[in-house]
Protein backbone atom coordinates (compact mmCIF):
# COMPACT_ATOMS: atom_id res chain seq x y z
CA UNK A 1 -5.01 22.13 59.43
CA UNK A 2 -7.57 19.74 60.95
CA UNK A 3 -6.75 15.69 61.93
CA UNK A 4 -8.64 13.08 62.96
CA UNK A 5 -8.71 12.31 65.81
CA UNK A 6 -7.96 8.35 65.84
CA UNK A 7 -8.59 5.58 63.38
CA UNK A 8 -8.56 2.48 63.83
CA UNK A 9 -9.11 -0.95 61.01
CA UNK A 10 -12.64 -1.51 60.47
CA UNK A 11 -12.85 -5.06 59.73
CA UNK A 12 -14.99 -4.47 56.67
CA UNK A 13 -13.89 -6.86 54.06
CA UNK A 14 -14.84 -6.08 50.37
CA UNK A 15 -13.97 -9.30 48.58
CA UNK A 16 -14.11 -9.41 44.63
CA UNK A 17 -16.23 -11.50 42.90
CA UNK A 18 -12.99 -11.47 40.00
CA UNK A 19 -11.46 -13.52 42.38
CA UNK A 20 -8.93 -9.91 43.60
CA UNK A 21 -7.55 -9.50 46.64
CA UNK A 22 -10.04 -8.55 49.35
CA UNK A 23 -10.17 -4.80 50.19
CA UNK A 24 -9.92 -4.05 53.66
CA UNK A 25 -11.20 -0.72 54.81
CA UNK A 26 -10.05 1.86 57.38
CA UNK A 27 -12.36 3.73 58.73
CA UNK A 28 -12.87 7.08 61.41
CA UNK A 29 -14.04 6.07 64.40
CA UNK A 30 -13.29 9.34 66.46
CA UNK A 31 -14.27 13.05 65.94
CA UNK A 32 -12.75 14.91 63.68
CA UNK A 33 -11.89 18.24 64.80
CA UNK A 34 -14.40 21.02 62.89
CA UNK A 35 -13.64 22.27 59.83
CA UNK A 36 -12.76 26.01 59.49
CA UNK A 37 -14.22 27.44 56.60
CA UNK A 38 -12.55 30.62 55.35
CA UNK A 39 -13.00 32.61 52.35
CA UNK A 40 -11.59 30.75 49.10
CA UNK A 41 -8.60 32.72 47.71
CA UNK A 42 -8.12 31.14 43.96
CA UNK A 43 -5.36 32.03 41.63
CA UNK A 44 -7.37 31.90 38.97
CA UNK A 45 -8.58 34.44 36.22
CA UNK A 46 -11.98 33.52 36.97
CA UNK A 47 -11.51 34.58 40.94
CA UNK A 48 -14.83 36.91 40.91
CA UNK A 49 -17.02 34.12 40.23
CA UNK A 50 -15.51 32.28 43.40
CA UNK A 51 -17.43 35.09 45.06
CA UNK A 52 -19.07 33.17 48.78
CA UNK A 53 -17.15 29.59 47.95
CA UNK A 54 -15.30 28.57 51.46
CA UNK A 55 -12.16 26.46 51.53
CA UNK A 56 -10.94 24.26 54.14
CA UNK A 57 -8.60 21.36 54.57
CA UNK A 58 -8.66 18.40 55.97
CA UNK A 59 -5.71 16.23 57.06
CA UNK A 60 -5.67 12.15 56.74
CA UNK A 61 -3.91 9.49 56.24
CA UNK A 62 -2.15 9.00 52.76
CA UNK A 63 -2.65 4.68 53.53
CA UNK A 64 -5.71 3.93 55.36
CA UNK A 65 -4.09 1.00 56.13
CA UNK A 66 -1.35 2.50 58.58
CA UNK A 67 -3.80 5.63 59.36
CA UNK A 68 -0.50 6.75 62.04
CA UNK A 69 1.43 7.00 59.13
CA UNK A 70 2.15 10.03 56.60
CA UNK A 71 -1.01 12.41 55.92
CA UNK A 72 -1.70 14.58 53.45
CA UNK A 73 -4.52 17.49 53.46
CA UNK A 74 -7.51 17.34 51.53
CA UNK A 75 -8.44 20.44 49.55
CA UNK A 76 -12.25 21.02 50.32
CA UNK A 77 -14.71 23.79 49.63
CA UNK A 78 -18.73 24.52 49.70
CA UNK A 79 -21.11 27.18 49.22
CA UNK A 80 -23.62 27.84 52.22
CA UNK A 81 -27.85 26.71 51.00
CA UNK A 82 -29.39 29.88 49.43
CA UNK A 83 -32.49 29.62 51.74
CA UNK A 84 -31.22 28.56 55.26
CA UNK A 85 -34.47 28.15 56.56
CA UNK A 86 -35.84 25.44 54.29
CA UNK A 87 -32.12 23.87 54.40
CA UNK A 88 -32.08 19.89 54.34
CA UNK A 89 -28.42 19.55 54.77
CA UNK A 90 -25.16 19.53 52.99
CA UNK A 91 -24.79 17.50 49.67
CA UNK A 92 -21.05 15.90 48.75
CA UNK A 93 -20.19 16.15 45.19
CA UNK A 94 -18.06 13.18 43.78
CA UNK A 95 -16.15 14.84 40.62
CA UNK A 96 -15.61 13.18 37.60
CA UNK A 97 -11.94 12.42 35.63
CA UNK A 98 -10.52 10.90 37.24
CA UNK A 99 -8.69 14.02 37.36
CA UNK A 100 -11.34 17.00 37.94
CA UNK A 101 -11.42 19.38 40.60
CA UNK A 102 -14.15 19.36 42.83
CA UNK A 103 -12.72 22.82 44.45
CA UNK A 104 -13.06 24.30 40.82
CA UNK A 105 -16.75 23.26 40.70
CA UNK A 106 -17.38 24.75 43.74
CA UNK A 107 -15.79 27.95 42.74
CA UNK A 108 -16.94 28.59 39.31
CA UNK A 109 -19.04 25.79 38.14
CA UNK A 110 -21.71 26.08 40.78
CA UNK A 111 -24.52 26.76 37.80
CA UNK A 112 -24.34 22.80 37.42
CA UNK A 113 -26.79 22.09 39.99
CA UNK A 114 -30.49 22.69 40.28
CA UNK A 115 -31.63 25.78 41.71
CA UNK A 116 -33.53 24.13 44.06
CA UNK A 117 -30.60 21.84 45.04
CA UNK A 118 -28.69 24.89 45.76
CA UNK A 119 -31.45 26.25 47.56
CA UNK A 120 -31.80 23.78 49.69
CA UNK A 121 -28.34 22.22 50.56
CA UNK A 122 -25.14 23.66 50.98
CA UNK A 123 -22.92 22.17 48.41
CA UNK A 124 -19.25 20.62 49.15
CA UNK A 125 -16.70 19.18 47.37
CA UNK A 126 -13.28 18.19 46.96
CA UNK A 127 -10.35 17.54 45.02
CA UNK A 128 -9.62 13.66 45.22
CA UNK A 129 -6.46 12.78 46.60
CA UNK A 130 -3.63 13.00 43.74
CA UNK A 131 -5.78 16.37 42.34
CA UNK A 132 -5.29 19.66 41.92
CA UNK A 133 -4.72 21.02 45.77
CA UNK A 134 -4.89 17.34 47.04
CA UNK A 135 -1.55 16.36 46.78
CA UNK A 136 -1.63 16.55 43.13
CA UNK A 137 0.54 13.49 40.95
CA UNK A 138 3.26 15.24 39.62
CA UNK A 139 5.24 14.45 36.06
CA UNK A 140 8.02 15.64 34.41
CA UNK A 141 5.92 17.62 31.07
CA UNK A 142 8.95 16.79 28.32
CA UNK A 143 8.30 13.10 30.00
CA UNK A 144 4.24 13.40 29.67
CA UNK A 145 4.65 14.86 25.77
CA UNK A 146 7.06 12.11 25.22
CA UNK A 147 4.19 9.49 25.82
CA UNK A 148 4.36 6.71 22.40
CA UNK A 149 1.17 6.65 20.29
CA UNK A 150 -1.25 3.68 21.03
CA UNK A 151 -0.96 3.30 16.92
CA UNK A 152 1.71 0.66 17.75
CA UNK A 153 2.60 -1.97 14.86
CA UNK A 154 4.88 -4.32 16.05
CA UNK A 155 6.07 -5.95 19.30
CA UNK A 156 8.98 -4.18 19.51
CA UNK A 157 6.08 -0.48 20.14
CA UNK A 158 4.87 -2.74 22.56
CA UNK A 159 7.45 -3.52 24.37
CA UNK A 160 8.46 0.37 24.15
CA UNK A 161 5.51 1.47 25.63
CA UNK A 162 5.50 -0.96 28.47
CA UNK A 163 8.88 0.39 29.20
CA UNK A 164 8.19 3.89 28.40
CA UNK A 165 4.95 3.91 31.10
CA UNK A 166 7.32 1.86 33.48
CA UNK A 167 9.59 5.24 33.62
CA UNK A 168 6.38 7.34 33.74
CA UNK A 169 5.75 6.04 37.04
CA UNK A 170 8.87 5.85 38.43
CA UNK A 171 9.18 9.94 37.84
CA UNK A 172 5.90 10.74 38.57
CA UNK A 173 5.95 8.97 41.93
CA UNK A 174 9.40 10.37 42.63
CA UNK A 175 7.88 13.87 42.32
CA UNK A 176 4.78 13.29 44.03
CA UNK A 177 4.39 15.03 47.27
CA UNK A 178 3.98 12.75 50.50
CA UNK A 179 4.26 9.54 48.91
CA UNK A 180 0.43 9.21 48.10
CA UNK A 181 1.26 8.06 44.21
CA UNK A 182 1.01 4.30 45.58
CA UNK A 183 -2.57 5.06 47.21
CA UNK A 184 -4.83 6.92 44.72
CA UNK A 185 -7.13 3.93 44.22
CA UNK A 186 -11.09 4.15 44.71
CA UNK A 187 -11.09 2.18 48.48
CA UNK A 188 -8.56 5.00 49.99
CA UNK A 189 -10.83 7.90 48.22
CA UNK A 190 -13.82 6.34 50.02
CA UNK A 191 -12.37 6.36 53.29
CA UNK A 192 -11.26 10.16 52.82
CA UNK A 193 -15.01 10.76 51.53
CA UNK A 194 -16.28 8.82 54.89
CA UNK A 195 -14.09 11.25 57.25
CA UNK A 196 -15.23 14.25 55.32
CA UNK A 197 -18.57 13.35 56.15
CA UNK A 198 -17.86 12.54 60.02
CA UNK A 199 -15.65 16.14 59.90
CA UNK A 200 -19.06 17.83 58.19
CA UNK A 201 -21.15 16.36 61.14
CA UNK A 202 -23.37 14.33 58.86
CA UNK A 203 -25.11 11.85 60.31
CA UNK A 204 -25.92 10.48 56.86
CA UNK A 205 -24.41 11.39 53.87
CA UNK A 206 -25.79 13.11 50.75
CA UNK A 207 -24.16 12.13 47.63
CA UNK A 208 -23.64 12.98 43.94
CA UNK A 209 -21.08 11.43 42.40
CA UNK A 210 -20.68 12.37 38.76
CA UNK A 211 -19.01 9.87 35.80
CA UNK A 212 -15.64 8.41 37.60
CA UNK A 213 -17.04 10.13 41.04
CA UNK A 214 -19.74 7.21 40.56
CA UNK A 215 -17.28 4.73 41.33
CA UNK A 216 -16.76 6.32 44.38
CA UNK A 217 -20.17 6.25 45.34
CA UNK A 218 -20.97 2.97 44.70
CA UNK A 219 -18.22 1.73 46.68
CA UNK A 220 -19.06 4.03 49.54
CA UNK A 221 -21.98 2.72 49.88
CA UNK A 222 -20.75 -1.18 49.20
CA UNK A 223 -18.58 -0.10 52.56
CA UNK A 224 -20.91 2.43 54.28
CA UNK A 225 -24.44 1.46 53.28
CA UNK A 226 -25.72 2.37 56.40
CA UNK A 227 -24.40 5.49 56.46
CA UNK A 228 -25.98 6.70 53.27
CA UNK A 229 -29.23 9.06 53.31
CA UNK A 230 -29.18 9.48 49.42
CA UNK A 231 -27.49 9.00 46.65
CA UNK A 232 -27.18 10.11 42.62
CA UNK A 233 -25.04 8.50 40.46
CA UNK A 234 -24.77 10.56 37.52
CA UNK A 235 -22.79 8.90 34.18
CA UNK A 236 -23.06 5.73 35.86
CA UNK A 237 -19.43 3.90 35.73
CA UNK A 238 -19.36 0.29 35.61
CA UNK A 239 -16.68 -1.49 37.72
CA UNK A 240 -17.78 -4.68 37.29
CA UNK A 241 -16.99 -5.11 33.56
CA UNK A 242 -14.29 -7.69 33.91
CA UNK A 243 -12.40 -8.37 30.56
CA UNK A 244 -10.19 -5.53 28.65
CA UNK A 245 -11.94 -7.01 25.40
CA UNK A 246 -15.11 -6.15 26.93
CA UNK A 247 -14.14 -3.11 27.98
CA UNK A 248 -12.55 -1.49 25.41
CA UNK A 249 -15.88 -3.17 23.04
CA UNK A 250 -18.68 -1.21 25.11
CA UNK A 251 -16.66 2.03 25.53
CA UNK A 252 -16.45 1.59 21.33
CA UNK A 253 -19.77 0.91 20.92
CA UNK A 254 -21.42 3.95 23.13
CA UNK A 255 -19.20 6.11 21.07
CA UNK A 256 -20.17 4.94 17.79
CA UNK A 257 -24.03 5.15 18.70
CA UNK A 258 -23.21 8.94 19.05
CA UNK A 259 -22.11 8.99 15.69
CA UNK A 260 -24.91 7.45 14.67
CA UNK A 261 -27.38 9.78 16.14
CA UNK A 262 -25.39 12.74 15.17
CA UNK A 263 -25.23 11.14 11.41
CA UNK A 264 -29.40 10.94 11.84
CA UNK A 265 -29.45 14.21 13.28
CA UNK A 266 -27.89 15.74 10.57
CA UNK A 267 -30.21 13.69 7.96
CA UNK A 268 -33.33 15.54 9.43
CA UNK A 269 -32.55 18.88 10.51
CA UNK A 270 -31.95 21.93 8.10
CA UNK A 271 -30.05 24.13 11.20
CA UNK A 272 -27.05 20.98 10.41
CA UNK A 273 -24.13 23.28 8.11
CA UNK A 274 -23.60 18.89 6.83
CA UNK A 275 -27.74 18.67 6.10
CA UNK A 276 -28.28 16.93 2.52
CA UNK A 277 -24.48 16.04 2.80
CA UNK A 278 -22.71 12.51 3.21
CA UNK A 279 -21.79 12.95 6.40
CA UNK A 280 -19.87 9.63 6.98
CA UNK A 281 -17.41 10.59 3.88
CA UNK A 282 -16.84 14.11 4.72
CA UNK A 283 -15.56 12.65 8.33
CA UNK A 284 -13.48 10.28 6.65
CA UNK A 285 -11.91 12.80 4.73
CA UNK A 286 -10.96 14.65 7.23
CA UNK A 287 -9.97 11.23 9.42
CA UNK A 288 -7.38 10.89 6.30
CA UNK A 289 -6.00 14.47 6.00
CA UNK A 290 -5.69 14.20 9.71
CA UNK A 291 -3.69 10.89 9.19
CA UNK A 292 -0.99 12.53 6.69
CA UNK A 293 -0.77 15.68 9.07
CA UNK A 294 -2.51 17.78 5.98
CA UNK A 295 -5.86 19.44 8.57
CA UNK A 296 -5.37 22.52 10.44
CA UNK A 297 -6.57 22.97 14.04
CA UNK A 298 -9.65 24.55 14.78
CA UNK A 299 -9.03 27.86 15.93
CA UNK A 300 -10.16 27.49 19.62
CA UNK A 301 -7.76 24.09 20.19
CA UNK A 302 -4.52 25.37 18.68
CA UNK A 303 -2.78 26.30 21.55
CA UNK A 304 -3.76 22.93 23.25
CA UNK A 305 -3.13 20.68 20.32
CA UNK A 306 -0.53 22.75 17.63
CA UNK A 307 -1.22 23.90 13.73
CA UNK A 308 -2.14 20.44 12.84
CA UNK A 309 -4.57 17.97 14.21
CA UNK A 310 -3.85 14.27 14.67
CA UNK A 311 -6.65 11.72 13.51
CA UNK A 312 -6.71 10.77 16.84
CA UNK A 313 -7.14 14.15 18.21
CA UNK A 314 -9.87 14.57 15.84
CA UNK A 315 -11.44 11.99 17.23
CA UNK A 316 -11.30 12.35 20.86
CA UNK A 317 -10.59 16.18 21.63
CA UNK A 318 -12.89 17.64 18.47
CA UNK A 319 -16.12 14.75 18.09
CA UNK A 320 -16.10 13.33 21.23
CA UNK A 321 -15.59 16.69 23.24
CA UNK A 322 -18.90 17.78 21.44
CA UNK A 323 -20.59 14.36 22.06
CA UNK A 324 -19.99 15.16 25.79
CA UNK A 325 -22.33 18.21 25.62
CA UNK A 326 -24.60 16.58 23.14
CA UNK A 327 -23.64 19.83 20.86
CA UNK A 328 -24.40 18.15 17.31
CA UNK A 329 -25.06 21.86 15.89
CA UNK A 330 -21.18 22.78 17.09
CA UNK A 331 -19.56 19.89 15.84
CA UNK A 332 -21.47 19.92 12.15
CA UNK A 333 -20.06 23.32 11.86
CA UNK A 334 -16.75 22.75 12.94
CA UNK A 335 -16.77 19.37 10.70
CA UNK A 336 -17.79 21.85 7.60
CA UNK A 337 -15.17 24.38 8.37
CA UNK A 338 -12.49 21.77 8.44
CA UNK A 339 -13.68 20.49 5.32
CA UNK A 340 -13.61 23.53 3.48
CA UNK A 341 -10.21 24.97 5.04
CA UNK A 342 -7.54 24.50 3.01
CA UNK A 343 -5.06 21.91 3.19
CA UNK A 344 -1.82 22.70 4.87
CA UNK A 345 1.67 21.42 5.10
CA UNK A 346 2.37 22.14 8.40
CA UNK A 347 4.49 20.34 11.26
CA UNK A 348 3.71 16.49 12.03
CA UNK A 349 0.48 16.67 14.30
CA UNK A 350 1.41 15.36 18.13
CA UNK A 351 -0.98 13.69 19.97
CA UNK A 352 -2.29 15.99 22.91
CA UNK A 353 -0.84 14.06 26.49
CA UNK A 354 -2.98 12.22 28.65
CA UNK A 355 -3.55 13.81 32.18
CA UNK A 356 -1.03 13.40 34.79
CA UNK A 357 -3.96 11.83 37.05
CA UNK A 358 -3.78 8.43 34.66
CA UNK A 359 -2.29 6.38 37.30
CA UNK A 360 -5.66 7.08 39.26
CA UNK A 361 -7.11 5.32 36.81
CA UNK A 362 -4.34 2.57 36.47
CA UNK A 363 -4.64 2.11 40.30
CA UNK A 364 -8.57 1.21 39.99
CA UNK A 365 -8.67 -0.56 36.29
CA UNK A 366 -6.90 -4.10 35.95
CA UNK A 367 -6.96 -4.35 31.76
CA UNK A 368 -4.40 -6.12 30.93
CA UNK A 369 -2.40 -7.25 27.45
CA UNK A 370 -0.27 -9.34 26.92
CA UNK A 371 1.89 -8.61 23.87
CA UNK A 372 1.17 -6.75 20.20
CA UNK A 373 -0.74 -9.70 18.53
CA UNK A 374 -3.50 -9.64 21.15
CA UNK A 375 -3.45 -5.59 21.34
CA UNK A 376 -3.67 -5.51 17.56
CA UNK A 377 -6.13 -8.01 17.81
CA UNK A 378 -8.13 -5.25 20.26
CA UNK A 379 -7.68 -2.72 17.67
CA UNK A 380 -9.41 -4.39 14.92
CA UNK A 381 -12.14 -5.46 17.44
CA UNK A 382 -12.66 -1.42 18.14
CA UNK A 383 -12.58 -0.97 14.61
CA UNK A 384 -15.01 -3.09 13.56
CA UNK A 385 -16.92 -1.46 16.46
CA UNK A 386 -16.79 1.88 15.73
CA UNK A 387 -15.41 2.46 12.27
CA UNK A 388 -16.12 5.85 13.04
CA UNK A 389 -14.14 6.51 15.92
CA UNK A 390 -10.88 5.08 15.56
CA UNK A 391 -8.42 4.72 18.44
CA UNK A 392 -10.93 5.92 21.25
CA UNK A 393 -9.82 7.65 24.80
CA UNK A 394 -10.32 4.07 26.26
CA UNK A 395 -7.81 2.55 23.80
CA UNK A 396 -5.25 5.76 24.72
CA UNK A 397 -5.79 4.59 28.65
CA UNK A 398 -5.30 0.66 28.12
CA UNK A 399 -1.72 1.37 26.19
CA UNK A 400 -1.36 4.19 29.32
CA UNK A 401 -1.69 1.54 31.85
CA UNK A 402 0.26 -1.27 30.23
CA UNK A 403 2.52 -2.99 32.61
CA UNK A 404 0.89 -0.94 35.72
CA UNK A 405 0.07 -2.71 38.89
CA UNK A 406 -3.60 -2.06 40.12
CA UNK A 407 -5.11 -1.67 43.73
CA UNK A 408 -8.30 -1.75 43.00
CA UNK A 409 -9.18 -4.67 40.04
CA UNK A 410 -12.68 -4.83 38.60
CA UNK A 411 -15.81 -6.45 41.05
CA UNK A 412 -19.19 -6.75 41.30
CA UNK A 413 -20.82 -4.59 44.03
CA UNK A 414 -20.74 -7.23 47.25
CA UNK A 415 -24.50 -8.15 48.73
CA UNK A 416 -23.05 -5.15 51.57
CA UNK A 417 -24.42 -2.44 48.95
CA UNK A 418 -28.31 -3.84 49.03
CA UNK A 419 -28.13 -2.30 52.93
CA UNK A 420 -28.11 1.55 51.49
CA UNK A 421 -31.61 2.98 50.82
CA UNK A 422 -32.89 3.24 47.16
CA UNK A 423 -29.81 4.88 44.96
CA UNK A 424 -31.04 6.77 42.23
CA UNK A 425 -28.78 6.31 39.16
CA UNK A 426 -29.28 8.62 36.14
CA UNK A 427 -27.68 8.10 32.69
CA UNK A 428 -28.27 9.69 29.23
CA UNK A 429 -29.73 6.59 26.72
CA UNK A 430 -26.97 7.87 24.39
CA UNK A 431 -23.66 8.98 26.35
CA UNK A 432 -20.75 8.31 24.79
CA UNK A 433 -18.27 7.91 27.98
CA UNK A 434 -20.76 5.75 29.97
CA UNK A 435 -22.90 3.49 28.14
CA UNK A 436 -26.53 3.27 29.26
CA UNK A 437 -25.81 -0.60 29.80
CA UNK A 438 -23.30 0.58 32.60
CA UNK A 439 -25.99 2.43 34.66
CA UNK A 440 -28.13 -0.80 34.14
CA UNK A 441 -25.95 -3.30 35.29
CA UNK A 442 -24.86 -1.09 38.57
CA UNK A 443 -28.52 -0.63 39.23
CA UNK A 444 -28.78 -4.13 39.07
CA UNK A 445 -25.81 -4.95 41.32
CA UNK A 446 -27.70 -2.70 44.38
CA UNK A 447 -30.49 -4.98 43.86
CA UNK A 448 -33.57 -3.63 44.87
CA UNK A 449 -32.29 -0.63 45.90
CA UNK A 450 -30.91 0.45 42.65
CA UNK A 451 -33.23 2.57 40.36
CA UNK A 452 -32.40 4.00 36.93
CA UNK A 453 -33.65 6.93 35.78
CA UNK A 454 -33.22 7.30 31.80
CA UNK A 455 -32.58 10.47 30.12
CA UNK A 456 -33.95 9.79 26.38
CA UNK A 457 -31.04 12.53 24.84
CA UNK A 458 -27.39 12.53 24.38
CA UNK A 459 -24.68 13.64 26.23
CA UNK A 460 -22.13 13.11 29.16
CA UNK A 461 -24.05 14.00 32.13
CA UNK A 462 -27.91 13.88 32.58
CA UNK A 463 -29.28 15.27 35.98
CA UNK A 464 -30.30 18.58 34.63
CA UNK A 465 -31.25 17.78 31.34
CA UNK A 466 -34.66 19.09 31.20
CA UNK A 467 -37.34 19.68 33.26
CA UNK A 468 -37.95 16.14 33.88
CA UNK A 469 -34.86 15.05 34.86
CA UNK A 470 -33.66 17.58 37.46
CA UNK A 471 -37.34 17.89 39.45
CA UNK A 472 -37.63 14.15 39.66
CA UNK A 473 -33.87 14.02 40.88
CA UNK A 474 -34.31 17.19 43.08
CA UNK A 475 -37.74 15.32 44.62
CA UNK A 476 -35.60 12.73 45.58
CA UNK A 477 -32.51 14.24 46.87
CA UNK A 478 -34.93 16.42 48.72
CA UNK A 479 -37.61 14.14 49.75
CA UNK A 480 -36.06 11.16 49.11
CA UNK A 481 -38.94 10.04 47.11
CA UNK A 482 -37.80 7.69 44.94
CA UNK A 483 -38.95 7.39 41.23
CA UNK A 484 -40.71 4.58 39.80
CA UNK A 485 -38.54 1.73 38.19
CA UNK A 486 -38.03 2.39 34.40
CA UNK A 487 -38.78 6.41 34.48
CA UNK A 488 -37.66 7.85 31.12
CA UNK A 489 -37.26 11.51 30.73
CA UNK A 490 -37.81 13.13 27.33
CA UNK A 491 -34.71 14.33 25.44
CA UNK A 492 -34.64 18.60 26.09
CA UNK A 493 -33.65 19.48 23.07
């Protein structure tokens, strides 16, 4: 195990332009001891593929606010540049979720960066506090299957649900390991990802943060600016969107724009198994066998979702899954086997459980409702939105976080941020997770040192989409030269 060696209270102050409590950062002002890479040994089936991954630990402070208090270690692990002689550095990766393991990527997702990125950097990452070898949030499972659908219709759901997530916590934080369930907001992850760069002997850090590792990035470098070199922000999270109406409204409308495209997609290409069909109406069918429990699983989800697949489910584990990887050819032919596969009369379908890691995103994400009325009244507002997509993941993590205090409430990036050097921000024009106007308005709040770089495709994730795309973000983790404003890369495929 490795400790820092002191901290101390910083005396940054992060106020919120919501009108939040001030965040006050911690930070390491000593060394940290080095780490001590060894080989990673992973219980996994995939273990070959971890083949040259090293994993370390690092041990810090579970509340950055009493940093002599109780610590937890912080499951770490990189893979050494290809080509140590033309080696810039090492590169942090910020993973996504909230809930993913950075460890994993290491291990057997390395293929998702550049060649050139890999040749060039080693590559290190992490699993966030409350994450897989991080001190992961624990929850009873018959608790986390028990969770009540967000198709509430009456006061007396909502009230349920408040009280059911109310118990949720209280179990979850009792089996929890080191107390950390209260501290698994954004500002304590950014002081973790500050003394993982002091314990990597970074002068300046290298980031990539990726969808909810974004987040983190931005607010490292709202409390760090000047100890940024570079920075991606991939999937570009917007923390600044202040209202649960507006929200839940943007989140509705990136989704349905993917339904749109895949809808034109469909219209023009003969490789669709829907082409020359009415797309819309064969979804809706399916939408309503879904509703009366009457459409089997596809094949590949059973054992994650059971015989029968809720509307929901169909929604957010079948369409938006294949909306993530821009895969309109996989989800036509999974829509057109559904459609043609008989219909069955098999248990009531259950809704698949949300993540244990929810509270992360409870902790960072005040969205409040008051009572049923103005929830219903945020259900029809979706609906109108995307009458496509009904009851969206964002919907599922409102109802999930009803009643749940928050550490880290909604701001605009302070002035603090326009100190970093240009931070290159790169977003798909049509993601359906994190709306293109999210990326805009971050780049915005960096001022002129925010620049958006626009993927003209579709998909959840953008920095290697195409030639375009990963040489002009590999030139500028590299060589830190910085795109011009308004660079669009062509859709890939």
């Amino acid at each position: 195990m490795h400790s820092v060696a002191a901290f101390v209270i910083a005396g940054l102050v992060t106020g919120s332009s919501l009108g939040a409590t001030p965040l006050v950062y911690a930070a390491p002002t000593a060394a940290v001891t080095s780490i001590q890479w060894t080989p990673c040994k992973p219980d996994s089936p995939e273990w070959a593929t971890w083949k040259g991954a090293e994993c370390a630990t690092l041990r810090l402070p579970v509340d950055w606010a009493r940093p002599d208090g109780p610590t937890f270690d912080l499951k770490i692990a990189r893979r050494t540049a290809t080509s140590p002689g033309t080696r810039v550095g090492t590169l942090v990766f910020g993973p996504g979720g909230p809930g993913d393991s950075g460890v994993e990527r290491i291990g057997t997702g390395i293929t998702r960066f550049s060649p050139e990125v890999r040749r060039r950097f080693d590559i290190v990452s992490f699993d966030p506090r409350g994450v897989g070898g991080s001190s992961p949030v624990t929850c009873p499972p018959e608790k986390l299957a028990a969770r009540p659908s967000p198709q509430m219709t009456s006061q007396a759901d909502f009230e349920a649900t408040v009280k059911y997530n109310r118990e949720l916590r209280d179990e979850c934080r009792q089996q929890t390991p080191n107390g950390i369930f209260d501290h698994l907001d954004s500002p304590q992850t950014v002081q973790d990802l500050e003394a993982l760069r002091v314990a990597l002997g970074e002068e300046k850090l290298t980031f990539h943060g990726s969808s909810y590792g974004t987040m983190l990035g931005a607010q490292y470098a709202e409390a760090y600016p000047r100890h940024v070199r570079a920075m991606v922000l991939e999937s570009v999270m917007d923390h600044s969107v202040p209202r649960t109406r507006t929200f839940l409204q943007t989140g509705a409308a990136a989704a349905q724009d993917l339904f749109g495209e895949f809808v034109k997609w469909c219209g023009s290409n003969a490789e669709c198994a829907l082409h020359d069909r009415d797309v819309r109406a064969v979804w809706k069918g399916l939408l309503a066998r879904a509703e009366s429990g009457r459409l089997a699983t596809p094949p590949d989800l059973v054992r994650r979702l059971g015989p029968t697949v809720s509307s929901i489910d169909l929604v957010n584990a079948i369409a938006f899954r294949r909306f993530y990887e821009g895969d309109f050819a996989g989800l036509a032919k999974e829509i057109d086997a559904m459609d043609k596969s008989a219909p069955v009369n098999g248990p009531a379908p259950k809704l698949s459980p949300l993540p244990p890691t929810t509270p992360i995103f409870c902790s960072d994400w005040q969205l409040p409702v008051r009572d049923y009325r103005e929830y219903a009244a945020l259900v029809r507002q979706m609906n109108a939105t995307a009458p496509d997509m009904p009851y969206l993941l964002p919907l599922r993590m409102v109802a999930a976080c009803l009643g749940a205090p928050t550490a880290n409430p909604q701001h605009r990036l302070e002035p603090t941020a326009h100190q970093a050097p240009p931070v290159l921000l790169s977003n798909a024009l049509h993601d359906p997770a994190t709306p293109h106007r999210w990326a805009a308005s971050v780049a915005r709040q960096f001022g002129l040192k925010g620049v958006l770089l626009t993927y003209d495709g579709w998909g959840h994730g953008s920095a290697t989409s195409g030639p375009c795309m990963e040489n002009t973000v590999d030139r500028y983790l590299t060589d830190l030269a910085v795109p011009p404003r308004g660079t669009h890369c062509p859709a890939a495929r």
